[in-house]
C-alpha atoms as a PDB file:
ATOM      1  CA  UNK A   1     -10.901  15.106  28.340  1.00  0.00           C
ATOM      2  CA  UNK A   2     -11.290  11.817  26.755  1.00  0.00           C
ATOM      3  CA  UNK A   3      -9.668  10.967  22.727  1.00  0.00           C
ATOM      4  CA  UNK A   4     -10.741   8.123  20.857  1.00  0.00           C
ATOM      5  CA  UNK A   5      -8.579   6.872  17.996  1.00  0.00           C
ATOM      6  CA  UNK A   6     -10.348   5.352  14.995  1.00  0.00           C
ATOM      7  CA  UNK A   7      -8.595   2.800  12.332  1.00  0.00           C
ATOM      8  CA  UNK A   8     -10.529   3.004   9.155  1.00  0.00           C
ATOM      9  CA  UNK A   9     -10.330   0.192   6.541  1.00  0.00           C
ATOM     10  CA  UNK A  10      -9.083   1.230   3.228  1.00  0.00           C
ATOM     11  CA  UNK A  11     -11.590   2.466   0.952  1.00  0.00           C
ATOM     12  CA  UNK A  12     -14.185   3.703   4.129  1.00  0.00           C
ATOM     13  CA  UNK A  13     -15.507   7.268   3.648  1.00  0.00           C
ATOM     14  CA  UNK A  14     -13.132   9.244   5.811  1.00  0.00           C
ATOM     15  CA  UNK A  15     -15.290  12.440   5.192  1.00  0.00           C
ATOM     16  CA  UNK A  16     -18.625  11.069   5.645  1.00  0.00           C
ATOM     17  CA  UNK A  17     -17.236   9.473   9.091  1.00  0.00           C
ATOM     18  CA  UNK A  18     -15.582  12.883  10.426  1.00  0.00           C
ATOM     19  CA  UNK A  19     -18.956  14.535  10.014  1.00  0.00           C
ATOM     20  CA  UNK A  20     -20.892  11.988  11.499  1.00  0.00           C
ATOM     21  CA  UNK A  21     -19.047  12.174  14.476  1.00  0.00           C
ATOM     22  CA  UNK A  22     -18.315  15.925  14.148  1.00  0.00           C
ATOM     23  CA  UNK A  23     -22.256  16.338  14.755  1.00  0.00           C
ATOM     24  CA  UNK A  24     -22.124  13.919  17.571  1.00  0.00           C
ATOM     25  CA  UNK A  25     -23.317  15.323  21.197  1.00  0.00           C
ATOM     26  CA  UNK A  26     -20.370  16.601  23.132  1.00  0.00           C
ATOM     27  CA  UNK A  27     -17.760  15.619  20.540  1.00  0.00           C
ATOM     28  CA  UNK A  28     -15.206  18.742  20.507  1.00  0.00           C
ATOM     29  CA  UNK A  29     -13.016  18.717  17.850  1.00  0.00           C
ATOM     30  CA  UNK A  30     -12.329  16.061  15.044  1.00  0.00           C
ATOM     31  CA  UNK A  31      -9.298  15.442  13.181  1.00  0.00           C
ATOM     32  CA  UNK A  32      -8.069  13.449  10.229  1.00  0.00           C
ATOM     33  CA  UNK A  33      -4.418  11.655  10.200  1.00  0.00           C
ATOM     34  CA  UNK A  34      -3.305   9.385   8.390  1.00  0.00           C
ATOM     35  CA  UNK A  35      -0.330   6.742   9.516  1.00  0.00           C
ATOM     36  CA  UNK A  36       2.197   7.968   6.782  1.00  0.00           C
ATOM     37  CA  UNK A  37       1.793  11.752   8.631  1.00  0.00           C
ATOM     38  CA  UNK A  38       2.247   9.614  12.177  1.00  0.00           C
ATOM     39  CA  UNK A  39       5.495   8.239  10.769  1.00  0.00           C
ATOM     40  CA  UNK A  40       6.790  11.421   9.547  1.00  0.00           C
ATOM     41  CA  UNK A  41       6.317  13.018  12.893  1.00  0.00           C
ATOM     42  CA  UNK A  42       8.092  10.151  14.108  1.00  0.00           C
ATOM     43  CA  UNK A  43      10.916  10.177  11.842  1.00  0.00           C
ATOM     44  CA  UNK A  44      11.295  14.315  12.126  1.00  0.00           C
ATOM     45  CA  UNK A  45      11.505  13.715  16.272  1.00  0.00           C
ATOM     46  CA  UNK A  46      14.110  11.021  15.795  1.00  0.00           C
ATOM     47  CA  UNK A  47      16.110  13.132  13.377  1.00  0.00           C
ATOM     48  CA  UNK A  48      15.657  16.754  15.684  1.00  0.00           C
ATOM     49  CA  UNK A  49      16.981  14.112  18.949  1.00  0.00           C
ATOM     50  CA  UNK A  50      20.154  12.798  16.589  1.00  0.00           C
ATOM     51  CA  UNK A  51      20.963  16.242  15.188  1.00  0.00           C
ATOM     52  CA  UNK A  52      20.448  17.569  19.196  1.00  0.00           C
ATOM     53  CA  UNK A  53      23.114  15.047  20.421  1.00  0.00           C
ATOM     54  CA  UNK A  54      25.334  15.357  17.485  1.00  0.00           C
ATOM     55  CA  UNK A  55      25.848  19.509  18.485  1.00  0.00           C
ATOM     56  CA  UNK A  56      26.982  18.120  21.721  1.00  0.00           C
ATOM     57  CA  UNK A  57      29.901  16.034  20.854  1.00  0.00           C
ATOM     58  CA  UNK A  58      32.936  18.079  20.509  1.00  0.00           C
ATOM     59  CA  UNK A  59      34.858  16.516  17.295  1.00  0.00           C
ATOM     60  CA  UNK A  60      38.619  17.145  18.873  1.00  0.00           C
ATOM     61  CA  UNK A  61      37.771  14.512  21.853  1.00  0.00           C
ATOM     62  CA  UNK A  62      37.640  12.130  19.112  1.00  0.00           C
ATOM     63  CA  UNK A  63      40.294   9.756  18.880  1.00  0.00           C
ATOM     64  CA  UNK A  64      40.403   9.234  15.161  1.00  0.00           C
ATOM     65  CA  UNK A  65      43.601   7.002  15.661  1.00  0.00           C
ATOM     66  CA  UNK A  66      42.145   3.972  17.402  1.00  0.00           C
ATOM     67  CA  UNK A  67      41.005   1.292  15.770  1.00  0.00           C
ATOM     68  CA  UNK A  68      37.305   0.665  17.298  1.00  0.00           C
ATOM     69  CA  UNK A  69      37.072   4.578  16.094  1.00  0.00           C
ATOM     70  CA  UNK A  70      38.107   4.003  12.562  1.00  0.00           C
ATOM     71  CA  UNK A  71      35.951   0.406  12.416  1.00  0.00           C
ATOM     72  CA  UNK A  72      32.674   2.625  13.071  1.00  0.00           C
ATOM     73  CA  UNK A  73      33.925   5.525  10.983  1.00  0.00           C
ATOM     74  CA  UNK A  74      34.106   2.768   8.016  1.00  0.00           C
ATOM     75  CA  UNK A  75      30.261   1.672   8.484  1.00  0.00           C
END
C-alpha cells in the first residue's frame, strides 16, 4: 500500500479536494488532518514517554543533598 500526503494552501477547498480524490480509481480511504492535530499527537507521545520514565525513577535514590541535585531542582 502506497499513502500520499497532500499540503493544502490556506483558503483551498479541503472538502471539494477529499471528494475528488475520494472518487479517484483505486484510492482506498481518504482522510483529513490538519498540522495543529499532528502536533498534538506529537506533544501527547512526548508527554505519555516523560510520564513512562518518570514511574521508573524511584524518588529515595535521589540525593537531594548534593548540590548538582538541588541546582536542577531550582530550574
Amino acid at each position: 500500500m502506497t499513502q500520499i500526503v497532500v499540503t493544502l494552501e490556506n483558503g483551498a477547498d479541503s472538502s471539494l479536494l477529499q471528494r475528488m480524490i475520494e472518487n479517484m480509481k483505486g484510492v482506498l480511504n481518504v482522510s483529513v488532518r490538519s498540522k495543529k492535530d499532528d502536533a498534538d499527537a506529537c506533544d501527547s507521545t512526548f508527554v505519555d514517554k516523560l510520564r513512562a520514565i518518570k514511574s521508573q525513577i524511584d524518588p529515595e535514590q535521589i540525593d537531594l543533598s548534593d548540590d548538582r541535585t538541588q541546582y536542577i531542582m531550582s530550574k
